[in-house]
Protein backbone atom coordinates (compact mmCIF):
# COMPACT_ATOMS: atom_id res chain seq x y z
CA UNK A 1 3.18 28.51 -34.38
CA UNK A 2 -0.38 28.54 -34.81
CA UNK A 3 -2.01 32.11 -35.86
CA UNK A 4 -5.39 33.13 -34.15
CA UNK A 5 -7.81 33.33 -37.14
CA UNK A 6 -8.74 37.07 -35.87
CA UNK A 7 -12.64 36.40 -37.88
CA UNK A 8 -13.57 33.09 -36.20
CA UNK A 9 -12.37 33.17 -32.63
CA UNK A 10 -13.70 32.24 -28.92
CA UNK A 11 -12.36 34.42 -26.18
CA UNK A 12 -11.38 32.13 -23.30
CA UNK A 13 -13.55 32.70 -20.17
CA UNK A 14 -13.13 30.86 -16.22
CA UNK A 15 -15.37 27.96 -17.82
CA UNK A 16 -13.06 27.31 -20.77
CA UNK A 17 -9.82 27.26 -18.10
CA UNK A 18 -11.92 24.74 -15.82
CA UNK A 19 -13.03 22.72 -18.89
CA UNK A 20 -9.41 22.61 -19.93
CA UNK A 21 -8.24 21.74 -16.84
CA UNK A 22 -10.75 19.15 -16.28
CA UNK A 23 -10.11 17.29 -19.23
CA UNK A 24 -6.00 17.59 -17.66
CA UNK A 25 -7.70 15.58 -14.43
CA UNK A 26 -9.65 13.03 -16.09
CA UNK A 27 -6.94 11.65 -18.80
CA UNK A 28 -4.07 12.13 -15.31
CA UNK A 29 -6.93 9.75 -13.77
CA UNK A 30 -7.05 7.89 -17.13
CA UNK A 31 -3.32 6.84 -17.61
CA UNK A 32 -1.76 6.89 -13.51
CA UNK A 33 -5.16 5.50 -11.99
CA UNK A 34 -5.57 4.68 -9.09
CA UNK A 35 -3.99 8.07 -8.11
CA UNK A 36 -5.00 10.35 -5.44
CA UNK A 37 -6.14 14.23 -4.69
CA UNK A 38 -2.48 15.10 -3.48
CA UNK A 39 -1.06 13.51 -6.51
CA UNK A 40 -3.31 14.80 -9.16
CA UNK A 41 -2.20 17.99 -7.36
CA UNK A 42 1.32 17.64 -8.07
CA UNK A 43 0.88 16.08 -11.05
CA UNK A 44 -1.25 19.00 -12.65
CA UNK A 45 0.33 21.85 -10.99
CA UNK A 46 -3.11 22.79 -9.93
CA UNK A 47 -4.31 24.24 -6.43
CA UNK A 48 -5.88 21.15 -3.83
CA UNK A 49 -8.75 22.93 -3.72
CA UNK A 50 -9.27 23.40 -7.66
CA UNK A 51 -8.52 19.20 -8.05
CA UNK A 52 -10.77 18.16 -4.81
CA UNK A 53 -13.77 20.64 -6.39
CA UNK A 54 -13.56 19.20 -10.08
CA UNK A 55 -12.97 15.70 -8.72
CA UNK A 56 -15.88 15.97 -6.48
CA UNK A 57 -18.10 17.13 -9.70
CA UNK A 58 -16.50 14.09 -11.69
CA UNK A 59 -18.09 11.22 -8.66
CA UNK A 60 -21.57 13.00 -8.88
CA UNK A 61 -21.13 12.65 -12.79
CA UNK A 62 -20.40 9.33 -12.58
CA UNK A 63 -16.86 9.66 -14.39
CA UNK A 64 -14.91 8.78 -11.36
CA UNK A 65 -15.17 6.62 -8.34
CA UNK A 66 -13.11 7.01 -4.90
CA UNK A 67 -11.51 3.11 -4.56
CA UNK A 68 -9.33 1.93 -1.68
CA UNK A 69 -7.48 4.29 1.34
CA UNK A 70 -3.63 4.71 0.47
CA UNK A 71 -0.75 4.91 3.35
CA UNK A 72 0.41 8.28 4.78
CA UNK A 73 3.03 8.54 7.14
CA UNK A 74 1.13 11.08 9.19
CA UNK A 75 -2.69 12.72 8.93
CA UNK A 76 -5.62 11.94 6.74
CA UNK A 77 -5.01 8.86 4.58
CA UNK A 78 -5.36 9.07 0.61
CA UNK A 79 -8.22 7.66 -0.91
CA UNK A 80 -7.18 6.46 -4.52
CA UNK A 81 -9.56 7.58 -7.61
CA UNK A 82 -9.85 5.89 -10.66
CA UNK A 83 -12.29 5.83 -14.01
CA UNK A 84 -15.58 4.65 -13.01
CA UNK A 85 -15.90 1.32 -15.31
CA UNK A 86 -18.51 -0.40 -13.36
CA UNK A 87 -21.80 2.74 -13.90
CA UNK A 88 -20.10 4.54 -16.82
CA UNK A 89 -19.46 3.19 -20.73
CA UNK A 90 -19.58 4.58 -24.57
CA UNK A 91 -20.85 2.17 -27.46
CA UNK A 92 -18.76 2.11 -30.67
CA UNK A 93 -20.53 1.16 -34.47
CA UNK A 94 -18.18 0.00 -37.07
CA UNK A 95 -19.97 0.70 -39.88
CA UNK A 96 -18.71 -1.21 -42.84
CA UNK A 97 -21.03 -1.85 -46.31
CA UNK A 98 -21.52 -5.37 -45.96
CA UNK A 99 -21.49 -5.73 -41.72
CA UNK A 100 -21.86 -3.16 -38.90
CA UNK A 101 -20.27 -4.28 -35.54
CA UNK A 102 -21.30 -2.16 -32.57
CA UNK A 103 -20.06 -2.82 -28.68
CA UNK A 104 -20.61 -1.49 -25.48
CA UNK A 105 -17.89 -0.66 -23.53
CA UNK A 106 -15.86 0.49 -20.35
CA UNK A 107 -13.99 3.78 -20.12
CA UNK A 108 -10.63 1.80 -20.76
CA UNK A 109 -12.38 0.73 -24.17
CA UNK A 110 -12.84 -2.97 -22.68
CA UNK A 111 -15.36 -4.87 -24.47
CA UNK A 112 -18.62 -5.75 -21.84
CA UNK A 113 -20.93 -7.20 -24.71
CA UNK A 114 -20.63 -6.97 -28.83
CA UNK A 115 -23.33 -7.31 -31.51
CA UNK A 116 -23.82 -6.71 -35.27
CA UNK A 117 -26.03 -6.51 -38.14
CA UNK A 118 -26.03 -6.53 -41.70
CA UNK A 119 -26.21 -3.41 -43.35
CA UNK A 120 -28.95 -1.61 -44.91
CA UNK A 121 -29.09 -0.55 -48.23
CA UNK A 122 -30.26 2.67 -47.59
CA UNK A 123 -29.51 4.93 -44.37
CA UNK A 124 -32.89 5.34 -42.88
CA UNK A 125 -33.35 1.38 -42.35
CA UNK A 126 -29.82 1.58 -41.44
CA UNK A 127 -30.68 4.05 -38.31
CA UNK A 128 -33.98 2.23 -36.98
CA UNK A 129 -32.58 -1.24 -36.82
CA UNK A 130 -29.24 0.38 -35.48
CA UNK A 131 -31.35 2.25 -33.12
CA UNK A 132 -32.52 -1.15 -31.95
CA UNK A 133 -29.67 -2.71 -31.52
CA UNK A 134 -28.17 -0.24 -29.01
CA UNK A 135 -31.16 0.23 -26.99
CA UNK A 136 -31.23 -3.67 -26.79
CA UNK A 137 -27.46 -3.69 -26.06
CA UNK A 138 -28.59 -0.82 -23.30
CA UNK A 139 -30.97 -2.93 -21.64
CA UNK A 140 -28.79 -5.99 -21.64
CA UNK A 141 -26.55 -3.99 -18.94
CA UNK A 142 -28.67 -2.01 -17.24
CA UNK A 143 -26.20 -1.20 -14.60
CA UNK A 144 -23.93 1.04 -16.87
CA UNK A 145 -24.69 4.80 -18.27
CA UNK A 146 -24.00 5.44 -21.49
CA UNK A 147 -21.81 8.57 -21.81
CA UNK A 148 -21.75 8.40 -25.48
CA UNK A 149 -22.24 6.77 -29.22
CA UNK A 150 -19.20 6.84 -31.34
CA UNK A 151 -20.19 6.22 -34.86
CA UNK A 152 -17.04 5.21 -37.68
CA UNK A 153 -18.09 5.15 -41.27
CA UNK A 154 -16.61 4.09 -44.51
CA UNK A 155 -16.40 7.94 -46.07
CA UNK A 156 -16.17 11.67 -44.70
CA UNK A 157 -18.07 13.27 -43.16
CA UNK A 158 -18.07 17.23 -42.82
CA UNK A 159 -16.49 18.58 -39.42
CA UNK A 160 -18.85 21.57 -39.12
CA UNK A 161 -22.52 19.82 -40.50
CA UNK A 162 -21.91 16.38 -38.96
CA UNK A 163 -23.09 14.64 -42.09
CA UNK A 164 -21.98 11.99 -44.08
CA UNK A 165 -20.83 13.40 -47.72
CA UNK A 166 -18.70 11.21 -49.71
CA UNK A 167 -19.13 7.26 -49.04
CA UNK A 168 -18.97 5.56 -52.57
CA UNK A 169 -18.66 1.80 -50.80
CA UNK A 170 -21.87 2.53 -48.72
CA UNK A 171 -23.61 2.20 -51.69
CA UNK A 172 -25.68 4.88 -50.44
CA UNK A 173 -27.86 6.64 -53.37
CA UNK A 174 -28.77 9.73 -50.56
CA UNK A 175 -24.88 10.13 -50.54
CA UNK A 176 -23.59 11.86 -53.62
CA UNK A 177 -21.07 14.79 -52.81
CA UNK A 178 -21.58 15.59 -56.88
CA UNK A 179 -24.84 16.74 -56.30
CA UNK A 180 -24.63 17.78 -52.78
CA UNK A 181 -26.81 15.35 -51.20
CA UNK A 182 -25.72 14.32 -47.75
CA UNK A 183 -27.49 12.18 -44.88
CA UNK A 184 -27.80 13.18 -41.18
CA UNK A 185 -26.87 10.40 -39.08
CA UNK A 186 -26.24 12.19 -35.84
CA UNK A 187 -29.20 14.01 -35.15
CA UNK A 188 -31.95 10.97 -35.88
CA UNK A 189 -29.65 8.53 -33.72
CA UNK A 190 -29.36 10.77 -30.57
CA UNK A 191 -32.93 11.63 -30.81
CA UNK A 192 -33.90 8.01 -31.15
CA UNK A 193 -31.61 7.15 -27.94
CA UNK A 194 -31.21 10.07 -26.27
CA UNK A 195 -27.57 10.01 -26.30
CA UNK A 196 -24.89 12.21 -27.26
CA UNK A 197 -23.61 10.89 -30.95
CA UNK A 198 -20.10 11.41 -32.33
CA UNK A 199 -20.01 10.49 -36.23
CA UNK A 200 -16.36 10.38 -38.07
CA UNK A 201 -14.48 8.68 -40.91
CA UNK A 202 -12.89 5.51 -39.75
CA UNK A 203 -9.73 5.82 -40.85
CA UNK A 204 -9.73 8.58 -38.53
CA UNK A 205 -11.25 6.94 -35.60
CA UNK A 206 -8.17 4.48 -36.28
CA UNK A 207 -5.49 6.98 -36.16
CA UNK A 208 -7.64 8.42 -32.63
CA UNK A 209 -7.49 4.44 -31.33
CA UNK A 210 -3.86 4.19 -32.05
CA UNK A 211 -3.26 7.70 -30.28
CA UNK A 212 -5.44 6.45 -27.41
CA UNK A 213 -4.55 2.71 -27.32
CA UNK A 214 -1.64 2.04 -29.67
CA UNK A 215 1.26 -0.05 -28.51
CA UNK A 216 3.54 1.93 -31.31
CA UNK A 217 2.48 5.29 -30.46
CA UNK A 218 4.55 6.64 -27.45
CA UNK A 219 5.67 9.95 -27.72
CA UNK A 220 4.40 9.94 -31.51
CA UNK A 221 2.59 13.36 -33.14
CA UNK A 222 3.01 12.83 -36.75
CA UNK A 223 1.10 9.08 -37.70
CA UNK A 224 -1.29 7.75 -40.55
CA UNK A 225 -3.37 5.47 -39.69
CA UNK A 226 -4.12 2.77 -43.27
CA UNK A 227 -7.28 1.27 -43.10
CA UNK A 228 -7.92 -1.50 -46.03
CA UNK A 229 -10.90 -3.12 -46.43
CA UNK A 230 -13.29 -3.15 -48.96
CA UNK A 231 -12.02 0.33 -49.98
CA UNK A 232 -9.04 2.10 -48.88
CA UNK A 233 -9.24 4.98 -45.68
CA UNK A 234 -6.05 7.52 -44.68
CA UNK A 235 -6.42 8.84 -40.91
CA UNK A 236 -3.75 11.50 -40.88
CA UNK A 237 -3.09 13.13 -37.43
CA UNK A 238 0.38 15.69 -37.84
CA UNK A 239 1.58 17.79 -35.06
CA UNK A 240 -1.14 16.16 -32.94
CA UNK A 241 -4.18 16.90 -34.92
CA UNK A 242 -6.43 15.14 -36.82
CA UNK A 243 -6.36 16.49 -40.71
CA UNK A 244 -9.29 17.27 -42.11
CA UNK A 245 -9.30 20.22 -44.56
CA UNK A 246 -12.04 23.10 -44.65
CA UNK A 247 -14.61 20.11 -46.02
CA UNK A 248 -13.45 17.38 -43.96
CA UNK A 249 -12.49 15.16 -47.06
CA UNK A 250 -8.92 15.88 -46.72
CA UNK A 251 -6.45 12.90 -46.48
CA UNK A 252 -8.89 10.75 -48.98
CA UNK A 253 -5.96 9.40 -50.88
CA UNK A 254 -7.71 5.67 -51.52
CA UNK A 255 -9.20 7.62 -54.69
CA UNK A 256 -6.36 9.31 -55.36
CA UNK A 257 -5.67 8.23 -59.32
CA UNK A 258 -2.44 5.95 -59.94
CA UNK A 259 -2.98 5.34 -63.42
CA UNK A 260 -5.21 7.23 -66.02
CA UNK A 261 -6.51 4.32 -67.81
CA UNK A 262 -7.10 1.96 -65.20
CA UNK A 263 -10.54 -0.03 -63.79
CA UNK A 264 -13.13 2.18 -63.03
CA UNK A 265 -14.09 2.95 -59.25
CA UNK A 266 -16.82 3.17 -57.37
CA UNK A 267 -16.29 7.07 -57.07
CA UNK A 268 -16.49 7.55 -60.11
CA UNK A 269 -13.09 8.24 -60.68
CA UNK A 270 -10.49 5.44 -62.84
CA UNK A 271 -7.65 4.00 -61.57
CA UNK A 272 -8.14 4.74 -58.14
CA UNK A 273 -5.24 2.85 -55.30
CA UNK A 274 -7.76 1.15 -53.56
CA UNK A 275 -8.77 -0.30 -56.87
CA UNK A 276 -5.65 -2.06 -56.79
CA UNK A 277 -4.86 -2.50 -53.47
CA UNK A 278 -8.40 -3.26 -51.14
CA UNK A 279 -9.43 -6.10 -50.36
CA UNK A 280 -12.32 -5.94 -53.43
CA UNK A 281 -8.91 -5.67 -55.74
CA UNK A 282 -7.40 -8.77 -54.60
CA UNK A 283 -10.67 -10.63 -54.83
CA UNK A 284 -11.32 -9.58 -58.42
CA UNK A 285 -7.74 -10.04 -59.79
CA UNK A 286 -8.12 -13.57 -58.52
CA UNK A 287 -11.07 -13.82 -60.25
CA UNK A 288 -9.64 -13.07 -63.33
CA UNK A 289 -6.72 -15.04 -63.20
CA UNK A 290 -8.76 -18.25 -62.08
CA UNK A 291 -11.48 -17.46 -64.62
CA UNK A 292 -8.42 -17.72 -67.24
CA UNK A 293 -7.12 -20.75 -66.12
CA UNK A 294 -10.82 -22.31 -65.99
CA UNK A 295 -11.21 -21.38 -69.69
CA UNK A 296 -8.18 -22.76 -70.96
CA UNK A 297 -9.50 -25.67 -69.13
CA UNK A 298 -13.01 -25.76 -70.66
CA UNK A 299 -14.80 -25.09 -66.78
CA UNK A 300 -17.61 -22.63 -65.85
CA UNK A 301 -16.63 -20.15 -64.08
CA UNK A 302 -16.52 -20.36 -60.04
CA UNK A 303 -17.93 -18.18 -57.10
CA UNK A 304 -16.08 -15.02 -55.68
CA UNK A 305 -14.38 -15.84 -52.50
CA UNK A 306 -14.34 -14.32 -49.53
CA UNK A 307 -11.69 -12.33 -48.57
CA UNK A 308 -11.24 -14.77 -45.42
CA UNK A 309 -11.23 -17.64 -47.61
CA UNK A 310 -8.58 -15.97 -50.61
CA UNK A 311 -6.46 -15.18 -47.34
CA UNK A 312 -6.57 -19.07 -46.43
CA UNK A 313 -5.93 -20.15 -49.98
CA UNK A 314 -2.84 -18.23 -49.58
CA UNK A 315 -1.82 -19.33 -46.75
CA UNK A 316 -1.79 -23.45 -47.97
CA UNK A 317 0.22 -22.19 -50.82
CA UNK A 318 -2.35 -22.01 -53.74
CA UNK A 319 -0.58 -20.39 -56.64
CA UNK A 320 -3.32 -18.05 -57.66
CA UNK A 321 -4.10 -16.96 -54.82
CA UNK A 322 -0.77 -16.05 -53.56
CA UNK A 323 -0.10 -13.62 -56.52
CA UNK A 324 -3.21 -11.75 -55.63
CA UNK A 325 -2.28 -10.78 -52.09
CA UNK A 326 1.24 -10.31 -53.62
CA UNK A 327 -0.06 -8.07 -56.02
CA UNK A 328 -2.11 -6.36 -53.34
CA UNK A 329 1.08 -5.93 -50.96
CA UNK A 330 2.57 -4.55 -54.41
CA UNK A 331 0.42 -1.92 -54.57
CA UNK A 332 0.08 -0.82 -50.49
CA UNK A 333 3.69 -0.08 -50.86
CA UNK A 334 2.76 2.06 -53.76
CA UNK A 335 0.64 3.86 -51.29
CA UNK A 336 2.55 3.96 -48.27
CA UNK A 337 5.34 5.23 -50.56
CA UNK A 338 2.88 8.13 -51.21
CA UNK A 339 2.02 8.60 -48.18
CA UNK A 340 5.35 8.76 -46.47
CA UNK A 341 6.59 11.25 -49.40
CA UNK A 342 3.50 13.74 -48.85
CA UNK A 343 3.78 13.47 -44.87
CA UNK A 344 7.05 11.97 -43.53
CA UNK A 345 5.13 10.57 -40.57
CA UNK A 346 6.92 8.83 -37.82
CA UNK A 347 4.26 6.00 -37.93
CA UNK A 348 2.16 4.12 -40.46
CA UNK A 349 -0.20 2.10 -38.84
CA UNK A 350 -1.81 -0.69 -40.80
CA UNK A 351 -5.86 -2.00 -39.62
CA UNK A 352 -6.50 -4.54 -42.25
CA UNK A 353 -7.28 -8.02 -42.33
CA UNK A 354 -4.34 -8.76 -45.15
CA UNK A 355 -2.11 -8.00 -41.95
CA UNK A 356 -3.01 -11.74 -41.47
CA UNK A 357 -0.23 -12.79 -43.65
CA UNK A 358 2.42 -9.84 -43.03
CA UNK A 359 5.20 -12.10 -42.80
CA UNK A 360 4.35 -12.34 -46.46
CA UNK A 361 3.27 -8.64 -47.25
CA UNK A 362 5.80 -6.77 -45.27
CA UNK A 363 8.47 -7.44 -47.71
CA UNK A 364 7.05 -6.39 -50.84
CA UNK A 365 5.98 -3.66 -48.90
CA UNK A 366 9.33 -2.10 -47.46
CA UNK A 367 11.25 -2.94 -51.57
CA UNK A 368 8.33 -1.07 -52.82
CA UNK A 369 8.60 1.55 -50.63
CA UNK A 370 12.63 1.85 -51.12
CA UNK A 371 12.53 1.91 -54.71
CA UNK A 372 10.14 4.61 -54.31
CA UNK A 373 10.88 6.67 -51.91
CA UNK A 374 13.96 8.93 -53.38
CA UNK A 375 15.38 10.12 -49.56
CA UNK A 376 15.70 7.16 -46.97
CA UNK A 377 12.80 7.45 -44.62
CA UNK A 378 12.80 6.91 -40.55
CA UNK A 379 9.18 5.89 -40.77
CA UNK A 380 8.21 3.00 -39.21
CA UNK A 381 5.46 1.16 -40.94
CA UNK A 382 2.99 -1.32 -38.15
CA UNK A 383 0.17 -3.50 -38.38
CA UNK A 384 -2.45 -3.60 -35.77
CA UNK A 385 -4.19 -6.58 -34.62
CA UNK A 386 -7.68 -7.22 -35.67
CA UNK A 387 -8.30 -9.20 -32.13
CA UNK A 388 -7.78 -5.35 -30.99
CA UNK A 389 -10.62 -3.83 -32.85
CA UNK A 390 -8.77 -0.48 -34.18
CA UNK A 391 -12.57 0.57 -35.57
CA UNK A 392 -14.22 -0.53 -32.81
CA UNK A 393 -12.24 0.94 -30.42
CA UNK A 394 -11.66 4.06 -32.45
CA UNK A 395 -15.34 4.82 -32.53
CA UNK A 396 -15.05 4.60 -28.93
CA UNK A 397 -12.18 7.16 -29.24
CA UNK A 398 -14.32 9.45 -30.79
CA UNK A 399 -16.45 10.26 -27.61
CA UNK A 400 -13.14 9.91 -25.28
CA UNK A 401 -11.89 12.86 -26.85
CA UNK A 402 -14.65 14.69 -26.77
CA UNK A 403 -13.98 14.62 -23.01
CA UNK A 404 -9.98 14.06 -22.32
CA UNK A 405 -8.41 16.10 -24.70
CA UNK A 406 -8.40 19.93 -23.98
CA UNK A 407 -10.71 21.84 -26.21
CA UNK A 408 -9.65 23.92 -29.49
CA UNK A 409 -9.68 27.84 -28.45
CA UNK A 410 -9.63 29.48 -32.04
């Protein structure tokens, strides 16, 4: 039972009941389209003439478009409604430290046209040529309105400010929550496009795109979303909600300290899990163990791999290589063994590249997690598809719910 926080509170007025039950109409249209007035009626439990005057408000916003006539036994035959893909879309960035991916598309998430950039050192280059990019992406389809930019990132960014605060991988020297300096990335990008901007953690977006899109999800409230990449992001939604603490830096458990003594990490902090476990970890314990066996050898040392190309090695059986990722899976069980003891979600989702080989991981990862788990556990740990594009389409997310899910009354 949730308790009304009696000195922050919003009295609900007529325009917070249609809001709500607007939002009820557009995700009915969402998940039953095509679907008609009568239905949307029955469906809702609201009055004809409530669903035919928000409906009618939906068309002139371009939301919604009337498609074919239904079949009636007797009077006025149904015409069907559905989400207006063809003049409406949203444009996701993916916002990683090496490569930003952004992508326009429809209301159902699908893909119309992609692009991406490298990215910026710093956060004001970062903005013009990203500005760029989507106004160039904008003019390549001309034909759709852009409802919205959703905007993942690679750190935390505060719920109430809207800025970035904590993003150690960025790289970013105008990030550093120490000393309270934070950037703005919200305000200069709608100003520079004149669209609405929604600006998250990825992680988060992930958990939203696996609560939107997820094949696992059904009937799921309680999930954590595991991004790995070249750090390590938790998107925790319980009870339906995304969790985000009083800061929005809750859930940041890739710098959460294993060991005391352990390699330093970019936050700072030593022994962090996604020093052992990201994709960075992997790459640098292979490192180390080739660079031995090149010594004892006499050879120079080599070039760092890609991730890609340590993920190949692995899979055409070279020795080295395999003990990295197994030493990586080693240490996401650690993790998810963490996770599942603080949360007992029903779902662990897993958006990483390493899912490439999880034939391979998902062992290590379910003995890891059963030697350290002490109570048996019913949750079910997944990985998503990369061809899905769980940032991509979680950015996306970002600006659905802004619009489909019913708003927070206080």
């Amino acid at each position: 039972m949730r308790k009304i926080n009696l000195s922050n509170f919003q009295v609900a007025t007529s325009e917070t009941a249609r809001d709500i039950n607007r939002r009820i109409l557009l995700n009915l249209i969402r998940t039953r389209q095509p679907i008609s007035r009568a239905d949307l009626a029955r469906f809702s439990g609201l009055q004809r003439s409530t669903v035919s005057s928000i409906t009618e408000q939906l068309i002139s916003e371009q939301w919604i478009t009337e498609g074919a006539l239904g079949h009636a036994p007797r009077g006025r035959k149904p015409r069907f409604l559905h989400l207006n893909n063809e003049r409406a879309g949203i444009i996701g960035v993916d916002v990683r430290p090496r490569l930003t991916t952004l992508a326009l598309t429809d209301l159902n998430a699908r893909i119309l046209t992609q692009d991406s950039l490298q990215t910026p050192a710093d956060p004001q280059t970062f903005l013009n040529e990203l500005a760029e990019r989507i106004q160039n992406m904008r003019r390549s389809q001309p034909q759709i309105f852009c409802e919205g930019i959703g905007v993942g990132l690679p750190g935390r960014v505060d719920p109430k400010t809207q800025r970035l605060v904590f993003a150690p991988n960025l790289g970013w020297a105008e990030v550093d929550i120490k000393q309270a300096r934070t950037v703005d990335l919200k305000g200069p990008l709608e100003e520079a496009t004149g669209i609405p901007v929604e600006v998250d953690n990825a992680a988060n977006a992930c958990a939203l795109f696996e609560t939107w899109y997820g094949k696992h999800s059904e009937g799921v409230h309680d999930l954590v979303a595991l991004t790995v990449s070249e750090g390590i992001g938790t998107g925790i939604i319980a009870d339906g909600e995304v969790l985000r603490g009083a800061t929005g830096l809750a859930a940041e458990l890739g710098h959460v300290s294993l060991t005391e003594d352990g390699p330093l990490c970019r936050c700072g902090n030593v022994g962090c899990w996604e020093v052992y476990a990201s994709n960075t970890a992997a790459i640098d314990y292979y490192m180390k163990i080739a660079a031995g066996a090149r010594a004892d050898r006499g050879q120079q040392d080599g070039s760092a791999p890609t991730f890609d190309s340590l993920l190949r090695l692995c899979e055409l059986g070279d020795a080295k290589a395999t003990e990295a990722v197994d030493r990586m899976a080693h240490y996401l069980g650690v993790g998810v063994a963490m996770l599942i003891t603080s949360f007992a979600p029903s779902l662990i989702v897993v958006a990483a590249e390493v899912t490439r080989v999880w034939s391979r991981i998902e062992p290590i990862i379910s003995r890891v997690v059963s030697e350290k788990c002490q109570q048996p556990s019913a949750t079910r740990i997944k990985p998503v598809e990369e061809l899905a594009h769980p940032r991509l389409r979680g950015a996306i997310a970002l600006v659905l719910q802004k619009h489909f899910v019913a708003p927070s009354v206080a």
